[in-house]
Structures are given as C-alpha cells and as structure tokens.
C-alpha atoms as a PDB file:
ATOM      1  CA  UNK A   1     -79.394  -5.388  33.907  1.00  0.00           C
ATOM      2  CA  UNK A   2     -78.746  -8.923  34.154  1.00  0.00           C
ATOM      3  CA  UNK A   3     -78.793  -9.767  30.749  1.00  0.00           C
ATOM      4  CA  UNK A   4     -76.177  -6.764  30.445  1.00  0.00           C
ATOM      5  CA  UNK A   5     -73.919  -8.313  33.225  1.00  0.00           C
ATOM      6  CA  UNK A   6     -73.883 -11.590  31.794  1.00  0.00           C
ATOM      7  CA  UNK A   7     -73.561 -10.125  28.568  1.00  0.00           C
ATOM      8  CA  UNK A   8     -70.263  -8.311  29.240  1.00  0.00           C
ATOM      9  CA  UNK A   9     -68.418 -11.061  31.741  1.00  0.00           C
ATOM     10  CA  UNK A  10     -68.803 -13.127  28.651  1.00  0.00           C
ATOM     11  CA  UNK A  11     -67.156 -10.788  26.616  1.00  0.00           C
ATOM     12  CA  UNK A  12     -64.598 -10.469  29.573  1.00  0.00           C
ATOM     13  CA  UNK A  13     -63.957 -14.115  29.217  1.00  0.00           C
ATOM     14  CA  UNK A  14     -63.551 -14.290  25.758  1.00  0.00           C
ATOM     15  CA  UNK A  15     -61.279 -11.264  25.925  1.00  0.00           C
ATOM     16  CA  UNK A  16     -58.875 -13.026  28.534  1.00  0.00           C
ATOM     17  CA  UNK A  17     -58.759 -15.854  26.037  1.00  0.00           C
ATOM     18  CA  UNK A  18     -57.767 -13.792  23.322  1.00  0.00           C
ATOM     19  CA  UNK A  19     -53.252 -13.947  22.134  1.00  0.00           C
ATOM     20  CA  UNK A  20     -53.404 -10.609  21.291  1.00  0.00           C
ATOM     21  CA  UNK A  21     -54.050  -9.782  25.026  1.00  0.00           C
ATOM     22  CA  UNK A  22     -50.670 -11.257  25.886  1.00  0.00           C
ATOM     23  CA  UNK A  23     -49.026 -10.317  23.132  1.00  0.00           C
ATOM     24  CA  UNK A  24     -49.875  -6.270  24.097  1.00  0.00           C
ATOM     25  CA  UNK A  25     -48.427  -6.923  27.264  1.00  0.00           C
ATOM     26  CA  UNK A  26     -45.383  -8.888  26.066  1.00  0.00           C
ATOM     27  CA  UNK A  27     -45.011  -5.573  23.871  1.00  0.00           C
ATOM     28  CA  UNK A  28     -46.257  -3.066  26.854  1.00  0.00           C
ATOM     29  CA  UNK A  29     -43.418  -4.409  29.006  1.00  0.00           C
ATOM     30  CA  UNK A  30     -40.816  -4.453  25.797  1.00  0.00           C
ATOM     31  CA  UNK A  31     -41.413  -1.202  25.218  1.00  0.00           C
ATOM     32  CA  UNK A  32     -40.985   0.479  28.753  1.00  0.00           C
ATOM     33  CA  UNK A  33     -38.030  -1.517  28.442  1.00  0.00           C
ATOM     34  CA  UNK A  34     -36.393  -0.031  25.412  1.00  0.00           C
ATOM     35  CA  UNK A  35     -37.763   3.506  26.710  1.00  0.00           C
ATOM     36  CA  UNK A  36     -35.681   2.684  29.881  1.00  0.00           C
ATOM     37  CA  UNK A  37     -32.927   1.961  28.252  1.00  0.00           C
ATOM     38  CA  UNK A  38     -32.603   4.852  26.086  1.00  0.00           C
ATOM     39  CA  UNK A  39     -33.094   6.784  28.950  1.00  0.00           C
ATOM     40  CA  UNK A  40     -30.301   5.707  31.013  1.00  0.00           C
ATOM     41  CA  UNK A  41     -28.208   5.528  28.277  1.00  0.00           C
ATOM     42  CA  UNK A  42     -28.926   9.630  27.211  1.00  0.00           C
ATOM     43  CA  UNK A  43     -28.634  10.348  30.957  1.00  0.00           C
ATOM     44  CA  UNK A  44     -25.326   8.201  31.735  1.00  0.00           C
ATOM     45  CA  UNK A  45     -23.443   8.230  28.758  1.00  0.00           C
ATOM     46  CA  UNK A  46     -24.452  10.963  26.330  1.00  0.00           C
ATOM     47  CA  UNK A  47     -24.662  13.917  29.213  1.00  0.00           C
ATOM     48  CA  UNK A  48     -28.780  14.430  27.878  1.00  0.00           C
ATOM     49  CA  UNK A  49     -30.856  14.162  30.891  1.00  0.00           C
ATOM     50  CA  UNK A  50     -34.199  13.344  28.917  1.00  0.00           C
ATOM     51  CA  UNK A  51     -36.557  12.695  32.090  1.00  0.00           C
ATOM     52  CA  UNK A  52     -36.640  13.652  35.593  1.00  0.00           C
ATOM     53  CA  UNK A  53     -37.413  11.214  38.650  1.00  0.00           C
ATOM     54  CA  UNK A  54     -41.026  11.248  38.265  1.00  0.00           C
ATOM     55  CA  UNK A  55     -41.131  12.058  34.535  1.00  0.00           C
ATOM     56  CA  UNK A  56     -40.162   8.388  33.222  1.00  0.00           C
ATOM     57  CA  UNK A  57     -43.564   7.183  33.150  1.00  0.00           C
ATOM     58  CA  UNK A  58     -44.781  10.595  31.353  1.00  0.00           C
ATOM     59  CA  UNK A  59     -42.619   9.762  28.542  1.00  0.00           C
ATOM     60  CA  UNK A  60     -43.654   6.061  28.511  1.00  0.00           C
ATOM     61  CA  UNK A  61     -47.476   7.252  28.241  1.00  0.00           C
ATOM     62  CA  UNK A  62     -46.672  10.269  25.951  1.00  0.00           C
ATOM     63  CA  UNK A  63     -44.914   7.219  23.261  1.00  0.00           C
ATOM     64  CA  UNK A  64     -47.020   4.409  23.443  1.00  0.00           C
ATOM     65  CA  UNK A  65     -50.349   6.830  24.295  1.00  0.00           C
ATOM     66  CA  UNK A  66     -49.676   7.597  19.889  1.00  0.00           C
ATOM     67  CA  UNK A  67     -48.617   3.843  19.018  1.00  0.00           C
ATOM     68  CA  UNK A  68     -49.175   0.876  20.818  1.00  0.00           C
ATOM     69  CA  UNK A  69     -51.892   1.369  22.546  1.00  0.00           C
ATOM     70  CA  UNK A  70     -53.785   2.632  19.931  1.00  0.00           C
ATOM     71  CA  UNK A  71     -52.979  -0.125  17.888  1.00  0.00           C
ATOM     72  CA  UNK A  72     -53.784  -2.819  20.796  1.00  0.00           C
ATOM     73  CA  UNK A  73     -56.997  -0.903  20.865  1.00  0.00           C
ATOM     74  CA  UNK A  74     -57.644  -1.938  17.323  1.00  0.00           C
ATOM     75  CA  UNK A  75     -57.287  -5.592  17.433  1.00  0.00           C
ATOM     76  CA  UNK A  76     -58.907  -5.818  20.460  1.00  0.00           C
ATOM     77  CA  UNK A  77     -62.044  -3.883  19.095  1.00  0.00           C
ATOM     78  CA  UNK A  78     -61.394  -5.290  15.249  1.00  0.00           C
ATOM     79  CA  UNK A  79     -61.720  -8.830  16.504  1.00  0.00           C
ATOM     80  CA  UNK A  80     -64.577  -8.236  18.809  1.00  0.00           C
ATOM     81  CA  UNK A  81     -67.231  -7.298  16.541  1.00  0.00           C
ATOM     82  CA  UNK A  82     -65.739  -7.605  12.995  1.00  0.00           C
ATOM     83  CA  UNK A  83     -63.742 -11.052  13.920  1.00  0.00           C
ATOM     84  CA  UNK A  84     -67.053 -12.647  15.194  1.00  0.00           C
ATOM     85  CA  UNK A  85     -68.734 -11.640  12.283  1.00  0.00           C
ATOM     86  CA  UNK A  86     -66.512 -13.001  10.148  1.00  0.00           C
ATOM     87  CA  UNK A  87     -66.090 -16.204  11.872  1.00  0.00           C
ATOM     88  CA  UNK A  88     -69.711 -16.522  12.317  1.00  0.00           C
ATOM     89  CA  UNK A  89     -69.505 -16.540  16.160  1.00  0.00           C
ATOM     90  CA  UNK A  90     -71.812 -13.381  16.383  1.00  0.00           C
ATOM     91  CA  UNK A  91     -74.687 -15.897  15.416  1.00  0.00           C
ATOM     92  CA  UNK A  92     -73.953 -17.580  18.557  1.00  0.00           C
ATOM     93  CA  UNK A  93     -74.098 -14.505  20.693  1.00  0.00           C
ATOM     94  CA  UNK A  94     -77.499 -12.728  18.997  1.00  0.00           C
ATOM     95  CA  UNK A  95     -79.167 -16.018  19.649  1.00  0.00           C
ATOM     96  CA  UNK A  96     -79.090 -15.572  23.718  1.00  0.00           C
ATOM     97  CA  UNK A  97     -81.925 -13.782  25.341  1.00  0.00           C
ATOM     98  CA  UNK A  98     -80.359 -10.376  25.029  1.00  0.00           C
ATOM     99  CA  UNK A  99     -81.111  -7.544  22.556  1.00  0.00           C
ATOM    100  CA  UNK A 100     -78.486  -6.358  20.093  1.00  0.00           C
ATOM    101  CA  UNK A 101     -77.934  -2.794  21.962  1.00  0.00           C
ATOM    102  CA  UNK A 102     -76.561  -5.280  25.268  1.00  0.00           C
ATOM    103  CA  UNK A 103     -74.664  -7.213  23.012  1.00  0.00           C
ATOM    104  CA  UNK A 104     -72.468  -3.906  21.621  1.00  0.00           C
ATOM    105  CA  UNK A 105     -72.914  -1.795  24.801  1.00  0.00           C
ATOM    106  CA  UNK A 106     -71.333  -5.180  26.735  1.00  0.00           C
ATOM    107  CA  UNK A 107     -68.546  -5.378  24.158  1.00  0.00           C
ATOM    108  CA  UNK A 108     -67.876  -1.525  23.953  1.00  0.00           C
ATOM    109  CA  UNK A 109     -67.560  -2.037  28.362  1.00  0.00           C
ATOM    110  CA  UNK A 110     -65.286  -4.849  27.542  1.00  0.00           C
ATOM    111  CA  UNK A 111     -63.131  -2.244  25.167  1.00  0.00           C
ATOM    112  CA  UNK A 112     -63.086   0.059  27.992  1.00  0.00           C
ATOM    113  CA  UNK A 113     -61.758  -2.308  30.551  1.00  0.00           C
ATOM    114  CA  UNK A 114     -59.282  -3.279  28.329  1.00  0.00           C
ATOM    115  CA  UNK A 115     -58.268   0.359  27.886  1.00  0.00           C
ATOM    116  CA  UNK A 116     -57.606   1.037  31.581  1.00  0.00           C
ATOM    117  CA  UNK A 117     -56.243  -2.413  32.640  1.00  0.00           C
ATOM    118  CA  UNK A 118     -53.705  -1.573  29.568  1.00  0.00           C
ATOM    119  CA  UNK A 119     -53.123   1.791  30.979  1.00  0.00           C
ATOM    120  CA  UNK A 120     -52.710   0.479  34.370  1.00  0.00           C
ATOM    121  CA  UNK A 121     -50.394  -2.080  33.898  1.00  0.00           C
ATOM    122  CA  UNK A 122     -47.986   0.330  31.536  1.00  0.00           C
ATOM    123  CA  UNK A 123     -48.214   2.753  34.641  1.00  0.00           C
ATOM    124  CA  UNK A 124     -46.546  -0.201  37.399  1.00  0.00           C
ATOM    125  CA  UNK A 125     -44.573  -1.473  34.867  1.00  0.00           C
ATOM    126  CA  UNK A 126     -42.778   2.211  34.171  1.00  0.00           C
ATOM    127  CA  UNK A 127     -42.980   2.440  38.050  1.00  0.00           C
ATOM    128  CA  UNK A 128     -41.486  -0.568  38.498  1.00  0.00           C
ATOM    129  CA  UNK A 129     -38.602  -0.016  36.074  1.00  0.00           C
ATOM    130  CA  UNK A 130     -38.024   3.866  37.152  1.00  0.00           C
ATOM    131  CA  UNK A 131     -37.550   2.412  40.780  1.00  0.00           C
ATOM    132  CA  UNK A 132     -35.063   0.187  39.526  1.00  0.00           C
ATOM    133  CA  UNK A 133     -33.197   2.743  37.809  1.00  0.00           C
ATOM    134  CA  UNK A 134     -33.842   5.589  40.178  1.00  0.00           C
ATOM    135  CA  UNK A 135     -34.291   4.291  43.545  1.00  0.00           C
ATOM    136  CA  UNK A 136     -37.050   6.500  44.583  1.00  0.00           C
ATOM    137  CA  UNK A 137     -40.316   6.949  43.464  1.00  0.00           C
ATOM    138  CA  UNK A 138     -41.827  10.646  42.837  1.00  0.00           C
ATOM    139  CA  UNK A 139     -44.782  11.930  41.741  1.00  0.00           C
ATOM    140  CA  UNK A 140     -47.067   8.923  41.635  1.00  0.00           C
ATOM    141  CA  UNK A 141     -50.280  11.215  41.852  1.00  0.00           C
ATOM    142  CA  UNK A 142     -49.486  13.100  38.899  1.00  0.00           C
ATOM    143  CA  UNK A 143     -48.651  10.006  37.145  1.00  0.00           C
ATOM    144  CA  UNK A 144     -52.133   8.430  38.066  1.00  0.00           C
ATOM    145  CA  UNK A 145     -53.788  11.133  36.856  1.00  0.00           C
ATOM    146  CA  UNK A 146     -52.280  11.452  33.674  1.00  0.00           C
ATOM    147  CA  UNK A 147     -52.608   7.420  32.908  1.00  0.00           C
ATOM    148  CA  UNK A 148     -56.235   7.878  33.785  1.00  0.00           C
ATOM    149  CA  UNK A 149     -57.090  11.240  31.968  1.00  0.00           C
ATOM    150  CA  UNK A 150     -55.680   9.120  28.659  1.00  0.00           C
ATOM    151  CA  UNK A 151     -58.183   6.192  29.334  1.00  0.00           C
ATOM    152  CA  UNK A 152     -60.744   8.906  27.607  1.00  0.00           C
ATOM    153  CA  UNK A 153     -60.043  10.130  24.200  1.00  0.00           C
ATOM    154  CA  UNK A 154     -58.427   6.327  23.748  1.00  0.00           C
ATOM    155  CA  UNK A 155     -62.485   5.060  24.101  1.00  0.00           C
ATOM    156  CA  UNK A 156     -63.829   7.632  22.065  1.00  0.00           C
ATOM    157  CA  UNK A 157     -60.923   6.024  19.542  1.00  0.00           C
ATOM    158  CA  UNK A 158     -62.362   2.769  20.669  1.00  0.00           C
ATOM    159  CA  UNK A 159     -66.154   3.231  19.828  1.00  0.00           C
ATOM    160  CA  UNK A 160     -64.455   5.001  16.427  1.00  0.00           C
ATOM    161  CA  UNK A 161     -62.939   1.529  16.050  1.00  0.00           C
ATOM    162  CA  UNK A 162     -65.581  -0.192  16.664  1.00  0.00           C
ATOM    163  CA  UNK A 163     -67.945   1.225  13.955  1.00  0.00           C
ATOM    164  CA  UNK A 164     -65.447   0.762  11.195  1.00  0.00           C
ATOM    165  CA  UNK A 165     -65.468  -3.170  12.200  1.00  0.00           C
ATOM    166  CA  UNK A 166     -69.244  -3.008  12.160  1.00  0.00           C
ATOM    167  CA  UNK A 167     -69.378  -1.716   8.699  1.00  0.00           C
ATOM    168  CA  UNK A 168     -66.534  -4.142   7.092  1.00  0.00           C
ATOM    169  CA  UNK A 169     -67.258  -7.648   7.304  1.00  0.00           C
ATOM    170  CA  UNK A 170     -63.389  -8.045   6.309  1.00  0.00           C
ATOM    171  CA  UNK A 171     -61.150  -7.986   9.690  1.00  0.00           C
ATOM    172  CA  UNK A 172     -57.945  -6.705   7.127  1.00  0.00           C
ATOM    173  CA  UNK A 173     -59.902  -3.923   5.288  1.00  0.00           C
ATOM    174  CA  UNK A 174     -61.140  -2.801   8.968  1.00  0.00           C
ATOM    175  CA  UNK A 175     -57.866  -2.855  10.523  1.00  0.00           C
ATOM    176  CA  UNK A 176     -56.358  -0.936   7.500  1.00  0.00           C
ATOM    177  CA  UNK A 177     -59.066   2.074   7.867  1.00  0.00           C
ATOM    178  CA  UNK A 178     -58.504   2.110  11.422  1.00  0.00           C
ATOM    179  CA  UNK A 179     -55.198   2.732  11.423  1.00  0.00           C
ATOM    180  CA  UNK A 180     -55.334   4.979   8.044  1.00  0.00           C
ATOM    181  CA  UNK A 181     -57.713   6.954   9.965  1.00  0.00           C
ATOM    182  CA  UNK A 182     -55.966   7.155  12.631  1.00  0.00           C
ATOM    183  CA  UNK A 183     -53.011   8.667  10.560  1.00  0.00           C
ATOM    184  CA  UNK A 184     -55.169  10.604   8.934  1.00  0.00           C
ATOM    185  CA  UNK A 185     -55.988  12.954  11.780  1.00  0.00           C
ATOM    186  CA  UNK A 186     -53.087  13.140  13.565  1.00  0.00           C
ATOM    187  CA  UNK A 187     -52.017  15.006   9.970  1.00  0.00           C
ATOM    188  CA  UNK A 188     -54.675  16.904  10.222  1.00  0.00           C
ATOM    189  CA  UNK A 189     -54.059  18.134  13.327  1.00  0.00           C
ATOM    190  CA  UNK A 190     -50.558  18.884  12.444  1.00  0.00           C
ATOM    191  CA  UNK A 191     -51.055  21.135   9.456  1.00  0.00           C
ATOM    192  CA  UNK A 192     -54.372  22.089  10.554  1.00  0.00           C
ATOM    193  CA  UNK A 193     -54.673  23.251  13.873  1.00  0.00           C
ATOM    194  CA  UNK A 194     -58.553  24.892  13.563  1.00  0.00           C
ATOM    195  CA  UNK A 195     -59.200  21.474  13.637  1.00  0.00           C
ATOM    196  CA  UNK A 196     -57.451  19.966  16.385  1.00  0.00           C
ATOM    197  CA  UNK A 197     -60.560  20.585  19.023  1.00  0.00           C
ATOM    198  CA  UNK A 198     -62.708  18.598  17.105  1.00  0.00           C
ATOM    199  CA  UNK A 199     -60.465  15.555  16.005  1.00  0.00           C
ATOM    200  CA  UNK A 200     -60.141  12.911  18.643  1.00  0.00           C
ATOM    201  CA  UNK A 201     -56.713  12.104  18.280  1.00  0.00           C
ATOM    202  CA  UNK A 202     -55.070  15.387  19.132  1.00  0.00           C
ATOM    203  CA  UNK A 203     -56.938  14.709  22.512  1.00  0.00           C
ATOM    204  CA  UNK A 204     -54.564  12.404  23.284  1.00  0.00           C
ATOM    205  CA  UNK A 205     -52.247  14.428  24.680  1.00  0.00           C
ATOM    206  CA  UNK A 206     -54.988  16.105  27.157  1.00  0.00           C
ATOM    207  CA  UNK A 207     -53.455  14.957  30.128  1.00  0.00           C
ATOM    208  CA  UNK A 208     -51.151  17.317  29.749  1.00  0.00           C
ATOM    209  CA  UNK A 209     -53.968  19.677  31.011  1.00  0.00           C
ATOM    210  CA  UNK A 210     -53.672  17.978  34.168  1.00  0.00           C
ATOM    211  CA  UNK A 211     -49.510  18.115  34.866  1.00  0.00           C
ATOM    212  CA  UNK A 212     -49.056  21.653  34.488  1.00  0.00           C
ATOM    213  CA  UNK A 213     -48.576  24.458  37.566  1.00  0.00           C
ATOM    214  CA  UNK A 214     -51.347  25.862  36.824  1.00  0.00           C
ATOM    215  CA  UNK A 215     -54.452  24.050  35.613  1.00  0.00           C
ATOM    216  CA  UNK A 216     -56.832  25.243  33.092  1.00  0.00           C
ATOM    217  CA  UNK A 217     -60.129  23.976  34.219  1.00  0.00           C
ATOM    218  CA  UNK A 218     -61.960  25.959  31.653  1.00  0.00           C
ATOM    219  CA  UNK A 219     -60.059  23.980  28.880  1.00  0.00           C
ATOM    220  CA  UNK A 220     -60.059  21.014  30.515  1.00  0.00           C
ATOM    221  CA  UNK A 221     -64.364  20.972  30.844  1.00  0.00           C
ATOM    222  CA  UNK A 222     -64.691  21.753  27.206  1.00  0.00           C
ATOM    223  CA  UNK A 223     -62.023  19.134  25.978  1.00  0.00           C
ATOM    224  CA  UNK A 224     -64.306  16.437  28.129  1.00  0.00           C
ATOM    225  CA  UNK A 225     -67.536  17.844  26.511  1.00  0.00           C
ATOM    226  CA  UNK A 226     -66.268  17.555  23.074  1.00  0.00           C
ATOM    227  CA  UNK A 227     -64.697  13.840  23.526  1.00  0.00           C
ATOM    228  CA  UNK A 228     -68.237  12.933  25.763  1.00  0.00           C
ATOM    229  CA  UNK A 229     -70.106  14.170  22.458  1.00  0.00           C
ATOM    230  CA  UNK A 230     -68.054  12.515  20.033  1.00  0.00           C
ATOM    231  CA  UNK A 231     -68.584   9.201  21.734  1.00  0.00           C
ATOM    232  CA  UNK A 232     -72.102   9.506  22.201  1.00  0.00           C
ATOM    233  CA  UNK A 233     -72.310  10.229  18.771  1.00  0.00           C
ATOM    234  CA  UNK A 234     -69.926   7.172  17.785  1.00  0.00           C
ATOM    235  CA  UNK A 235     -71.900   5.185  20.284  1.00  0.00           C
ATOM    236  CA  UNK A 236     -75.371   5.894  18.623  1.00  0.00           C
ATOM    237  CA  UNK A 237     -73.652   4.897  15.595  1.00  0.00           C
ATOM    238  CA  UNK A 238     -72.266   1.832  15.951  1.00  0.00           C
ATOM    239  CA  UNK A 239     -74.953   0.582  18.006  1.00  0.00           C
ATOM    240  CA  UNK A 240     -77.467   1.334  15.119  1.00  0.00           C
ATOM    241  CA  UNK A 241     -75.079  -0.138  12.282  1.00  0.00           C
ATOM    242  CA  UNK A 242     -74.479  -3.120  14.363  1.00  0.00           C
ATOM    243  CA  UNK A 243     -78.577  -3.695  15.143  1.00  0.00           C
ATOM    244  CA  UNK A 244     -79.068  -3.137  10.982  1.00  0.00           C
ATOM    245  CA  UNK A 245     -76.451  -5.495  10.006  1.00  0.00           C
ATOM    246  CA  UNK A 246     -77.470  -8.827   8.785  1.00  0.00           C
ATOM    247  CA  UNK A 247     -75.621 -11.694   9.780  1.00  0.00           C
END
C-alpha cells in the first residue's frame, strides 16, 4: 500500500503542475460567470425567470456537467497516460519499484480527485456568485448532493478516457476519439432511448434522481450498478492494455 500511496501523491504532484489545471478553473469560474449573467439578465430585463434561489447552481452543473467538464476530464486523463507515453516520461515512472497495475490504479485515483475537486470548486464558485446576486443562500444540501452524485458517471467517462489514451500513442488522435465518442453517445441516447441505460453518458444527468419530491431508490440502485459495472469493466481494461503495452 505504500508503493500505491507514493505512487498516486506523485501523480498528485505532477497533476498540480499541470496548465491545463488552471486553465479549467480559469474556464470553471468564466463560465459560472457568463451563466450568471444570462441569468440576471432573463430574470431582470427580459421578464424570464430561468432559475430559482437555490436552482443557480443546478443549471451551472446541468451545462458544464455535458461540456467542460467532460472535456477537462479528457486532457487531464489524455495527458496522464497517453502524454507520458508520448513524451517518454512513462519510462521514468515503470522503472520505480511499483508494478504497472499501481502505476494506472494511482493515476485513475488521481483522475478521480481531479473530478471532485473540479466539481467542488464549480459548486462554491456558483454559491458564491448566486449569493452575490441573490443575497441568500437556499438549498445547499440538495446542491451537494447533486455535485457529488455527478462525480460518478464523470469517472466511469474517466476510466473510458483513459483506455482510449492507452491504446493511441498519439495525444491528438486520442483526444479526437474521446470527444467523438463522447458525441457519439449522447446521439445515441437521443434517437435511441433502449439504449440510454447502458450508455454512460446519458448517466450524467442522474442526479436528477436525487432532486426530485419523491425519490426513486429503485432507479437510483440500478443506475449505480450499471455505472459500478461499466467501470469495473473499463478498469480491467485499461489496466490490462496499459500492463501489455510496450514502451
């Protein structure tokens, strides 16, 4: 377990390190901005009240939960495993006393704590600014639970990520698939919807589950069996890819 632990604060470090972490929440905060502003102007100006008190940072999540984040997700996991094998920095990293399976378990951890420290700091930020334009603050448990119900299907997206990087040496051709895939089911979904319990995506919106007056339990246990298989099974994956692939 040591190996492990040393294995992912090193990822950690090389995370905080990284310009695309500042970047997202350059972005993050741009974004809540805009959403703000389009807000108060619909409420104040054009007589459309889009969002209650407590609903401002529902909206935020239910935008950026279908493009930002997912795309920060990318990069982040992109340049991870498929950036260090193209730079040949993953040489450096498989020749420490720790087996391969660490190495990607410690990086898909690191993925994951990026995931909820990016869902986190969206949440105060859209706090921050609906207290501004509000005054009050409502609903912050609902709120919590919907940013944190997201953190799910968007690491099962993640560990998706992860093994197209593993399989494409190129960090362009992975990034393209990712987000081509990405499209790809959300279409799916759309025009499909027999398919929308077992494509990963759709599960985005799940938190939804969580908001309403009265809460499906039922659907919300088989929605968290079906995204806890899919990323074992993306898991298992990627972590035998990445201990086949030659450096």
């Amino acid at each position: 377990m040591s190996s492990l632990r040393a294995a992912y604060i090193n990822e950690i470090y090389k995370l905080s390190k990284r310009k695309k972490l500042m970047v997202s929440c350059v972005l993050s905060v741009a974004a809540v901005l805009v959403a703000a502003l389009i807000v108060g102007v619909a409420n104040n100006f054009m007589g459309i009240r889009i969002t209650g008190e407590s609903e401002f940072s529902i909206l935020v999540l239910s935008v950026l939960n279908y493009t930002l984040i997912p795309l920060f997700t990318i990069f982040i996991c992109i340049d991870m495993v498929g950036g260090e094998f193209s730079n040949q920095t993953m040489k450096m990293v498989l020749t420490r006393p720790v087996s391969r399976i660490k190495v990607y378990l410690s990086k898909a951890m690191a993925a994951a704590t990026f995931i909820i420290v990016n869902l986190l700091f969206i949440m105060v930020t859209s706090l921050i600014i609906s207290l501004f334009i509000k005054g009050t603050l409502a609903g912050i448990g609902r709120i919590f639970i919907a940013y944190v119900a997201s953190f799910f299907p968007l690491f099962v997206f993640a560990l998706f990520t992860m093994i197209i990087s593993t399989v494409f040496r190129g960090t362009g051709s992975a990034f393209f698939l990712s987000i081509l895939c990405f499209l790809l089911c959300n279409v799916l979904g759309l025009f499909f919807s027999q398919l929308q319990s077992f494509l990963f995506t759709t599960a985005f919106n799940w938190y939804t589950l969580f908001l309403g007056s009265y809460i499906n339990f039922h659907k919300i246990f088989r929605m968290f069996m079906i995204l806890a298989g899919l990323g074992l099974m993306f898991f298992g994956i990627g972590s035998y890819l990445f201990d086949r692939k030659n450096l």
